[in-house]
N, C-alpha and C. Protein backbone atom coordinates (compact mmCIF):
# COMPACT_ATOMS: atom_id res chain seq x y z
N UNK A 1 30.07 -129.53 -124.48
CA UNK A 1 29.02 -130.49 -124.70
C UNK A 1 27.71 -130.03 -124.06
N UNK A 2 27.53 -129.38 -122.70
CA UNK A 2 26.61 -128.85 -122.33
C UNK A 2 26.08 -128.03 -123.35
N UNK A 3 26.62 -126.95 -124.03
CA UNK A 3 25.69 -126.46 -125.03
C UNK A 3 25.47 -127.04 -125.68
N UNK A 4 25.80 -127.77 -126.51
CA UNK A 4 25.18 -128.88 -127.49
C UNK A 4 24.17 -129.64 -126.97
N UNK A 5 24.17 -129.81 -125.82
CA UNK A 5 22.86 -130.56 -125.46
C UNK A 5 21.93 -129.55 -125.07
N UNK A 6 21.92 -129.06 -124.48
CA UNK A 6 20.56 -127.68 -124.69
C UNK A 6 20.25 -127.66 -125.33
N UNK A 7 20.98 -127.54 -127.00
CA UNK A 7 20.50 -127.01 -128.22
C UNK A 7 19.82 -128.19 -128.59
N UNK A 8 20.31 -129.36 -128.06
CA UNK A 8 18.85 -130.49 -129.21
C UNK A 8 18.08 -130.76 -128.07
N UNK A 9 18.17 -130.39 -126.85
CA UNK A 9 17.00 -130.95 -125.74
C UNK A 9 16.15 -129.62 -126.02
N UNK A 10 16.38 -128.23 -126.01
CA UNK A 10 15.42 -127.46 -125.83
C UNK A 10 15.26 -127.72 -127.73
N UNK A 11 15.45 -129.63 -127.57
CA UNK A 11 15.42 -129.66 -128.77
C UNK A 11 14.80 -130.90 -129.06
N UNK A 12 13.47 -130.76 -131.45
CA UNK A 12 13.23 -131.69 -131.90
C UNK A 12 12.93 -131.59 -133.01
N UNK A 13 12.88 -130.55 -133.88
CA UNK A 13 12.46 -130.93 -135.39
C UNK A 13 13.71 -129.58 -135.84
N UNK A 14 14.14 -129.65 -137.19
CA UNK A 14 15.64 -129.21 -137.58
C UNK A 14 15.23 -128.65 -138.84
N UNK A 15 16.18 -127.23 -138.94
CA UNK A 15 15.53 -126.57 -140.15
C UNK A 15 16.95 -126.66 -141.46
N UNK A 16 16.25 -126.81 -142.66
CA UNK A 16 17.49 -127.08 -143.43
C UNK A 16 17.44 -125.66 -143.65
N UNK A 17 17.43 -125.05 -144.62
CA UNK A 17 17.01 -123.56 -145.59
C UNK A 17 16.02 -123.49 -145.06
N UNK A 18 15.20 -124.10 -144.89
CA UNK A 18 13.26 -124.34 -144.84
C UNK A 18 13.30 -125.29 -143.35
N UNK A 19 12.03 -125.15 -142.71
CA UNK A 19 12.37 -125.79 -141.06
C UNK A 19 11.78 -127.04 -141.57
N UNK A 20 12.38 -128.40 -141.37
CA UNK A 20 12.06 -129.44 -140.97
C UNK A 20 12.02 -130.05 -139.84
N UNK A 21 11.05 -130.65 -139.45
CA UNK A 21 11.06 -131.19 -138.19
C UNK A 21 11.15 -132.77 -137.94
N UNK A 22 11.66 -132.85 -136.87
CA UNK A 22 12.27 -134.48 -136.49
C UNK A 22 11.07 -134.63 -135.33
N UNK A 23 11.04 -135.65 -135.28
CA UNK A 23 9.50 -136.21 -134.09
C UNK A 23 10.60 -135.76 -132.57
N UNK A 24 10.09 -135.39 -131.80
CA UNK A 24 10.19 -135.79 -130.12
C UNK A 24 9.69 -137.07 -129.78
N UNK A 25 10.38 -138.19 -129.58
CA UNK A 25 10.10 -138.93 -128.85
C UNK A 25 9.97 -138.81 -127.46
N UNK A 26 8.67 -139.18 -126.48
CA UNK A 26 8.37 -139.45 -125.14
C UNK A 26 9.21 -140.58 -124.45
N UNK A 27 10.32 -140.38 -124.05
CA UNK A 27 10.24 -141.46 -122.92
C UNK A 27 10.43 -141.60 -121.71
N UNK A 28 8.96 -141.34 -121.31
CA UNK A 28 8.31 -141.50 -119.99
C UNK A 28 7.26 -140.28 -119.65
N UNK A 29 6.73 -140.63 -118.41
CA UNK A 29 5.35 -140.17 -118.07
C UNK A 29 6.20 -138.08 -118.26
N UNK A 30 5.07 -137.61 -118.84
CA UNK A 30 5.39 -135.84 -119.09
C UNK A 30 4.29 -135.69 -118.43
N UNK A 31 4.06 -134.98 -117.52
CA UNK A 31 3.14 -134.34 -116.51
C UNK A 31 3.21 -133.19 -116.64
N UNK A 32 3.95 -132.24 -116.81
CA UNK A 32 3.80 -130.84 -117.40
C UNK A 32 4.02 -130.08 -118.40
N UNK A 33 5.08 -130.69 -118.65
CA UNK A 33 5.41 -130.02 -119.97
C UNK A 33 5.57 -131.31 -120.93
N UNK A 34 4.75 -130.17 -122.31
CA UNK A 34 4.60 -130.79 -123.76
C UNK A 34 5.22 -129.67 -124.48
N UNK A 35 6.32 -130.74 -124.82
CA UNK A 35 7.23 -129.74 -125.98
C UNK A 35 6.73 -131.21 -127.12
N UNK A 36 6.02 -129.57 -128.16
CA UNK A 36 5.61 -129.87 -129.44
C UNK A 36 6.81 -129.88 -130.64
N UNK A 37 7.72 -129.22 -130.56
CA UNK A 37 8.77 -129.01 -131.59
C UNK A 37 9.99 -128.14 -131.15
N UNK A 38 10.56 -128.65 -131.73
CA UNK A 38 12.54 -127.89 -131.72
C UNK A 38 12.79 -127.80 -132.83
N UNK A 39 12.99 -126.65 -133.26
CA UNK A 39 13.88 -125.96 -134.57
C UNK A 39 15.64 -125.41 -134.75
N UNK A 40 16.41 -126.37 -134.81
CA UNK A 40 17.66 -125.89 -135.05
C UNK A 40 18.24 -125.42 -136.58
N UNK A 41 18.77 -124.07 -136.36
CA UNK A 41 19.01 -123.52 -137.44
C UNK A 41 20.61 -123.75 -137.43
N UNK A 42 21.36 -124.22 -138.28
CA UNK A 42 21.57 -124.82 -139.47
C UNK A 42 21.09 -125.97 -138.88
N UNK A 43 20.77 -126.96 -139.90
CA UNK A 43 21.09 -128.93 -140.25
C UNK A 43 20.90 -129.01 -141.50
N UNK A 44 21.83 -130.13 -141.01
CA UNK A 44 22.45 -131.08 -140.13
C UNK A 44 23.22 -129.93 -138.87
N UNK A 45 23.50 -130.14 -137.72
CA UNK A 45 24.54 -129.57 -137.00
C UNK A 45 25.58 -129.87 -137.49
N UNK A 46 26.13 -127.96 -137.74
CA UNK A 46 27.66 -128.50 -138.16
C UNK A 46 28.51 -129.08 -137.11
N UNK A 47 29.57 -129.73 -137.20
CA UNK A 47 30.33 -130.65 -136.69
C UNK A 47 31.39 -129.66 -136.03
N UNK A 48 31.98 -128.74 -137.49
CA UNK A 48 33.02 -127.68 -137.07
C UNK A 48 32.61 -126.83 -136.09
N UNK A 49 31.47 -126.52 -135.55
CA UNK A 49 31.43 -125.31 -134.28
C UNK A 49 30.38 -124.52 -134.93
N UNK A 50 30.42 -123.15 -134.35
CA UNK A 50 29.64 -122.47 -134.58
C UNK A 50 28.43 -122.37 -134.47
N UNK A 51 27.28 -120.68 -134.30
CA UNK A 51 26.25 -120.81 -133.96
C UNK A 51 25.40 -121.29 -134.32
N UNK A 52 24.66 -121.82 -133.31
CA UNK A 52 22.91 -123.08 -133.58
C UNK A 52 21.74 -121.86 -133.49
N UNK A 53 21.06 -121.74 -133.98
CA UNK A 53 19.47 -120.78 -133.79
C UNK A 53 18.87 -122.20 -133.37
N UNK A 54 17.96 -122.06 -131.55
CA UNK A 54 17.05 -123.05 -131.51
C UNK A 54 15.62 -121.91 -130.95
N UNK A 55 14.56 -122.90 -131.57
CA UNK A 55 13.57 -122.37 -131.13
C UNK A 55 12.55 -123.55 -130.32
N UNK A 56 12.16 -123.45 -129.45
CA UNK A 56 11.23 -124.53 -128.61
C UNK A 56 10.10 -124.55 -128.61
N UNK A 57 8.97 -125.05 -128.82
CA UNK A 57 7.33 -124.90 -128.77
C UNK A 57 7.29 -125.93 -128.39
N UNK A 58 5.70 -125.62 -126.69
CA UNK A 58 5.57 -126.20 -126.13
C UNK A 58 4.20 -125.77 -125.19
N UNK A 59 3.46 -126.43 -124.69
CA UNK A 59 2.75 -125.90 -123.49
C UNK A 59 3.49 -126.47 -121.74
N UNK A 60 3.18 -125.66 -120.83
CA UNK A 60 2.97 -126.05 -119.85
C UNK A 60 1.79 -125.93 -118.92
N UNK A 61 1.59 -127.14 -117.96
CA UNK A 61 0.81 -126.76 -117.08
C UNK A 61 1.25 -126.56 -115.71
N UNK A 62 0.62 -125.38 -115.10
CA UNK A 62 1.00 -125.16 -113.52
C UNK A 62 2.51 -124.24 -113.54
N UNK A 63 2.83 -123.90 -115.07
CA UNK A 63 4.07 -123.09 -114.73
C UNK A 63 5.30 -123.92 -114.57
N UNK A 64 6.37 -123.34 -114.32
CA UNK A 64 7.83 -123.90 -113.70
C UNK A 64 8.82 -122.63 -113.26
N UNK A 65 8.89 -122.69 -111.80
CA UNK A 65 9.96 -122.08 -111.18
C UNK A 65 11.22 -122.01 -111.51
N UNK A 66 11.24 -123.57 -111.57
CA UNK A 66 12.81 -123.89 -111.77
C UNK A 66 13.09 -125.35 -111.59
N UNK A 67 14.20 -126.03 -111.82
CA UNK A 67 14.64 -127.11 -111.80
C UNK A 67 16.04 -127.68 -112.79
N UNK A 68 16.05 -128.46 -113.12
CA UNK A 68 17.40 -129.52 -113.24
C UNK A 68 16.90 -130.20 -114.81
N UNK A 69 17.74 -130.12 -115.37
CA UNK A 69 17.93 -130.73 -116.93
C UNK A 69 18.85 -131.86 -116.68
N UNK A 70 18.21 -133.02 -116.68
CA UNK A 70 19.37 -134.26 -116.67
C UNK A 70 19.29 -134.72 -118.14
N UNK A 71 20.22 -134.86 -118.37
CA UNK A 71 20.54 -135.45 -120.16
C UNK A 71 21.56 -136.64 -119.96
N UNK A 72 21.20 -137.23 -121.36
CA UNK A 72 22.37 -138.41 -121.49
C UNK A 72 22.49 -138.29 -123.17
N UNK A 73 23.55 -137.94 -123.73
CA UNK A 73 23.85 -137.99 -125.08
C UNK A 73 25.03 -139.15 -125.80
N UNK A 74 24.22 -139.67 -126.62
CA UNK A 74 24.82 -140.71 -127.36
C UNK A 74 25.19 -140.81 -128.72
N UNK A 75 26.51 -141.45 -129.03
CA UNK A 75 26.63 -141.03 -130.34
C UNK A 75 26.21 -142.45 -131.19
N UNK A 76 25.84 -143.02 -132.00
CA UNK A 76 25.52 -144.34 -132.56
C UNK A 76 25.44 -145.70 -131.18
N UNK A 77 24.78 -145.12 -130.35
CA UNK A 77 24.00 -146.14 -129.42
C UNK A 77 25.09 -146.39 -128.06
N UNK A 78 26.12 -145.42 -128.20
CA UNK A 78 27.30 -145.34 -127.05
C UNK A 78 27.37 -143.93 -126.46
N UNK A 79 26.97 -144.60 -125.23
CA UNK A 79 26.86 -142.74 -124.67
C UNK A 79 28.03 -142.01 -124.12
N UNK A 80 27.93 -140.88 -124.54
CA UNK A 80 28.94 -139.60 -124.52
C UNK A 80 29.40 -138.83 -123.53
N UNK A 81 28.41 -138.71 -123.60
CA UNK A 81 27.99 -137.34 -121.96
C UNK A 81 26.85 -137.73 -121.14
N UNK A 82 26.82 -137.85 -119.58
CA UNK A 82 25.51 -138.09 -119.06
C UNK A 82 26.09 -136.78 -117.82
N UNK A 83 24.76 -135.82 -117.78
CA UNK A 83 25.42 -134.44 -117.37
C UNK A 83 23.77 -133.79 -116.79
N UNK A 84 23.87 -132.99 -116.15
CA UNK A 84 22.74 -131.97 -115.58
C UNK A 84 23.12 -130.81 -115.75
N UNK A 85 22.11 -129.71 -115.88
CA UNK A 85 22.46 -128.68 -115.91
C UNK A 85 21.06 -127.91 -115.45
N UNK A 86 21.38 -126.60 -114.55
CA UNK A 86 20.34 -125.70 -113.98
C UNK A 86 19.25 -125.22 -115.02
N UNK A 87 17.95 -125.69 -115.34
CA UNK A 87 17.33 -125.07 -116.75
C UNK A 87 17.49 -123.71 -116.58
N UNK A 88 17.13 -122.82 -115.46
CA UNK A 88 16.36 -121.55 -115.23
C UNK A 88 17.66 -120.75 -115.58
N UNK A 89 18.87 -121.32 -114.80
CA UNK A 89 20.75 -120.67 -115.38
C UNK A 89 20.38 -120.67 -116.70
N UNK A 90 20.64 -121.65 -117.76
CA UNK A 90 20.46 -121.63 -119.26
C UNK A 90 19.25 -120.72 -119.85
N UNK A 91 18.13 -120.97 -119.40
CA UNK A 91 17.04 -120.11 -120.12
C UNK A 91 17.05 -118.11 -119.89
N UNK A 92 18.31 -118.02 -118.96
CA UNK A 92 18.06 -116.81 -118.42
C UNK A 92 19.09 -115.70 -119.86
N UNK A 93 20.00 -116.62 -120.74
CA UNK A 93 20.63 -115.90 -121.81
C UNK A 93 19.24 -116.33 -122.86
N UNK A 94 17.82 -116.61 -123.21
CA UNK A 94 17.00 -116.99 -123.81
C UNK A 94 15.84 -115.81 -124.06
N UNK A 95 15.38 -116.06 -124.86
CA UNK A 95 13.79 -114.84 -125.06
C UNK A 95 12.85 -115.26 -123.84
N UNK A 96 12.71 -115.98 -123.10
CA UNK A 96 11.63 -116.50 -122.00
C UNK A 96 12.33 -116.89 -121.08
N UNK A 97 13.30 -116.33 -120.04
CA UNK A 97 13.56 -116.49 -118.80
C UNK A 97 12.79 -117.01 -117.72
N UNK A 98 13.13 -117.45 -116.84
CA UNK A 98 12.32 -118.59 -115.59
C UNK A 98 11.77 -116.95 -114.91
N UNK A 99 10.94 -117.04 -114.28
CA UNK A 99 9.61 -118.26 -114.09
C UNK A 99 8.88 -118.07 -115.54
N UNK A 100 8.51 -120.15 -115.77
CA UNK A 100 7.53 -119.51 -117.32
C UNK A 100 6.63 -119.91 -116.34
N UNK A 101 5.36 -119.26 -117.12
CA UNK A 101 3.61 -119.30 -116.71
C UNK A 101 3.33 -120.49 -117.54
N UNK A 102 1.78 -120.48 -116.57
CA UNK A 102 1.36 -122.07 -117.40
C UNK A 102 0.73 -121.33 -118.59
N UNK A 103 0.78 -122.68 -119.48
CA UNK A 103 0.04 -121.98 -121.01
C UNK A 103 1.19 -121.93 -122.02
N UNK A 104 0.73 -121.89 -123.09
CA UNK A 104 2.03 -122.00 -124.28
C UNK A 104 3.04 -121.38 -124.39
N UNK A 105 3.80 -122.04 -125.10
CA UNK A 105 5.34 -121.18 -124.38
C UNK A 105 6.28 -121.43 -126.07
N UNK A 106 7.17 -120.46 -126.20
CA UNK A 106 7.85 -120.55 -127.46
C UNK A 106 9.36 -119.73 -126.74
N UNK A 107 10.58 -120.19 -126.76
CA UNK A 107 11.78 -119.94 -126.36
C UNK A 107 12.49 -119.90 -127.45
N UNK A 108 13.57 -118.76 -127.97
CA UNK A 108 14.44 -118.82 -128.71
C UNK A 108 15.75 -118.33 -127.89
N UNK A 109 16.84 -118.87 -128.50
CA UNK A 109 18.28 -118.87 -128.05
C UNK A 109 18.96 -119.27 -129.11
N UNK A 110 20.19 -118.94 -129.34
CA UNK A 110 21.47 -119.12 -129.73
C UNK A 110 22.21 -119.30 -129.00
N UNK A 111 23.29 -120.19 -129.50
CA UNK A 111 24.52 -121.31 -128.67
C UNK A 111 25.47 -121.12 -129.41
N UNK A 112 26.82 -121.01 -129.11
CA UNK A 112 28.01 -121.40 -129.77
C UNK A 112 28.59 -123.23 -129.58
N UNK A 113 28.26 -123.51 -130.59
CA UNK A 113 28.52 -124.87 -130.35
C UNK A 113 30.41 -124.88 -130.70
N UNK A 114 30.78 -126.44 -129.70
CA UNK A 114 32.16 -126.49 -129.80
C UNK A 114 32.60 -126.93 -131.16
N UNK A 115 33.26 -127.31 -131.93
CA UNK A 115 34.18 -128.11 -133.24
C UNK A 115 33.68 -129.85 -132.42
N UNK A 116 32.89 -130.70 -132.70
CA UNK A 116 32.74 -131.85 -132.46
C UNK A 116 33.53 -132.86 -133.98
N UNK A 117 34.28 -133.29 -133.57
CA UNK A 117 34.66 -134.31 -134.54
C UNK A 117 33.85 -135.36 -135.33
N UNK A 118 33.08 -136.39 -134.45
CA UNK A 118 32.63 -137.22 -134.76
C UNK A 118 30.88 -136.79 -135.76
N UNK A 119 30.85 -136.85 -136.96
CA UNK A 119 29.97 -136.48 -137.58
C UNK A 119 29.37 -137.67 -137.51
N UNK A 120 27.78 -138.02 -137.79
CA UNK A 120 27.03 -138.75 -137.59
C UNK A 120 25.23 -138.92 -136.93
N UNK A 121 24.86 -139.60 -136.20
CA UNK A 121 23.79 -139.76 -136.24
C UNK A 121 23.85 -139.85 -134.49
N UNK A 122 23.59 -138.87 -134.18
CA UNK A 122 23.43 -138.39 -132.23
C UNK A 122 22.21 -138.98 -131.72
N UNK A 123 21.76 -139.00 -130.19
CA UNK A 123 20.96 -138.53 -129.48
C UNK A 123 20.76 -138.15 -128.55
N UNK A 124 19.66 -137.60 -128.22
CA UNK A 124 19.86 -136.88 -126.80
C UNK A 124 18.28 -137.16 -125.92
N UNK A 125 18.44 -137.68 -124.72
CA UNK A 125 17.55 -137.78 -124.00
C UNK A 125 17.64 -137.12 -122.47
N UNK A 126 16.32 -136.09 -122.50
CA UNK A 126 16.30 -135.19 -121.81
C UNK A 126 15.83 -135.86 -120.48
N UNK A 127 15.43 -135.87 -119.19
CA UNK A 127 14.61 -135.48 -118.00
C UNK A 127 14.38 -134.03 -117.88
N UNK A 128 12.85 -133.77 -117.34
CA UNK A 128 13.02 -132.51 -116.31
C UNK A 128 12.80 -132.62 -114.88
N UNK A 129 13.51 -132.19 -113.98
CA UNK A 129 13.22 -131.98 -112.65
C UNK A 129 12.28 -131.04 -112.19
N UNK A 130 11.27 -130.92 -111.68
CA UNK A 130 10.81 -129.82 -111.20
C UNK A 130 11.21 -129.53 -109.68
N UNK A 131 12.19 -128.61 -109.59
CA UNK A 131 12.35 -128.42 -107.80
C UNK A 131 11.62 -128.23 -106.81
N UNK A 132 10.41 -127.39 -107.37
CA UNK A 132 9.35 -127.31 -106.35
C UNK A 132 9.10 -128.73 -105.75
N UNK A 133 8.44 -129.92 -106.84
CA UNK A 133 7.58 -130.78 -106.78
C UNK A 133 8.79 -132.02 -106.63
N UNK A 134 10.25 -131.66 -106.54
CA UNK A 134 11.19 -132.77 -106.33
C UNK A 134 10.55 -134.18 -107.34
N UNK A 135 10.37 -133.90 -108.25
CA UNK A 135 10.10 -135.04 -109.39
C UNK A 135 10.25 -135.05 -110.62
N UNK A 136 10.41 -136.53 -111.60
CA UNK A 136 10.39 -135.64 -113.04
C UNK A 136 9.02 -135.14 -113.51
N UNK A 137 9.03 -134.11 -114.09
CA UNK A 137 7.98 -133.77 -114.82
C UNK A 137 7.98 -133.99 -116.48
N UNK A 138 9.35 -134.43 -117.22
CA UNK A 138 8.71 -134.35 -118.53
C UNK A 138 10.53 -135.43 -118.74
N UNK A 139 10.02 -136.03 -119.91
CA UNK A 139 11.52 -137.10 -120.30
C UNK A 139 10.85 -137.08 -121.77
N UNK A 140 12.07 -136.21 -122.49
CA UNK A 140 11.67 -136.45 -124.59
C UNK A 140 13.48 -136.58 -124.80
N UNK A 141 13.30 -137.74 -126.17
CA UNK A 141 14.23 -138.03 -126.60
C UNK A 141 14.16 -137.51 -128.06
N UNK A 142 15.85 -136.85 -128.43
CA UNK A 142 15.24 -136.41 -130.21
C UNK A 142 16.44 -137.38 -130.86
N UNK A 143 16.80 -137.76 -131.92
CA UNK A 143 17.47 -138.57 -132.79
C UNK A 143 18.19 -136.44 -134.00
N UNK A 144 19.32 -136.41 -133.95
CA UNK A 144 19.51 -136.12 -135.02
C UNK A 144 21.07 -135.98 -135.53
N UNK A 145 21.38 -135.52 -136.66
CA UNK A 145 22.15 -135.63 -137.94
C UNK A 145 23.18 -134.42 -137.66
N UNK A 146 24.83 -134.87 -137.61
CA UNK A 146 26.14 -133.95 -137.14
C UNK A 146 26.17 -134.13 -138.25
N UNK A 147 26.71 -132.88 -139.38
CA UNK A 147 27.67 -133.27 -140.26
C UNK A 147 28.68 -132.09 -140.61
């Protein structure tokens, strides 16, 4: 489940054949980072497993050392998983390893996602921690489609 949530937190808009994108919802104050879009290659996410292509666009300001990914993932309004995970650990198998610089930023990765059963209509709502600054710096929620 941890990879699956990476893949839609460093996640928000979904590519069929052609990239479509799903909105990022904000919820709550983002002080550094603005993630503009998430591209997951296939969608819908298949259900059976297998690899996700995500891509992230975003700016930051002031950079990020490092910190803490708190997530809570829900499947039709009942949550699943509520879990943390090290960002800078995860981003270090990624095209943009920690430390990022301030200024625009674009991350790609691939995930092996597990066989999830339940096909349907997910979500996932991110926090970021910044360790330096012991606070959140950024909370986006995305809505999307298992099948």
């Amino acid at each position: 489940m941890k990879t699956l949530l990476l893949a839609c937190i460093l996640l928000a808009g979904i590519c069929f054949s052609f990239c479509t994108r799903l909105p990022v919802d904000p919820c709550g104050a983002n002080l550094d980072i603005d993630v503009t879009a998430v591209d997951l290659d296939p969608y819908p996410v298949p259900s059976q497993g297998g690899d996700l292509n995500i891509t992230i666009t975003g700016s930051l300001d002031g950079g990020f050392a490092g910190g803490m990914l708190r997530y809570t993932l829900t499947y039709y309004g009942i949550t699943v998983v509520q879990s943390k995970l090290d960002i800078c650990d995860s981003l270090a198998q990624s095209s943009t390893p920690c430390p990022l610089p301030s200024g625009p930023f674009t991350i790609t990765t691939t995930r092996t996602l597990p066989a999830i059963p339940e096909a349907g209509e997910w979500k996932i709502e991110a926090k970021i921690i910044d360790s330096a600054k012991q606070e959140d710096v950024a909370c986006y929620a995305v809505q999307f489609t298992m099948g």
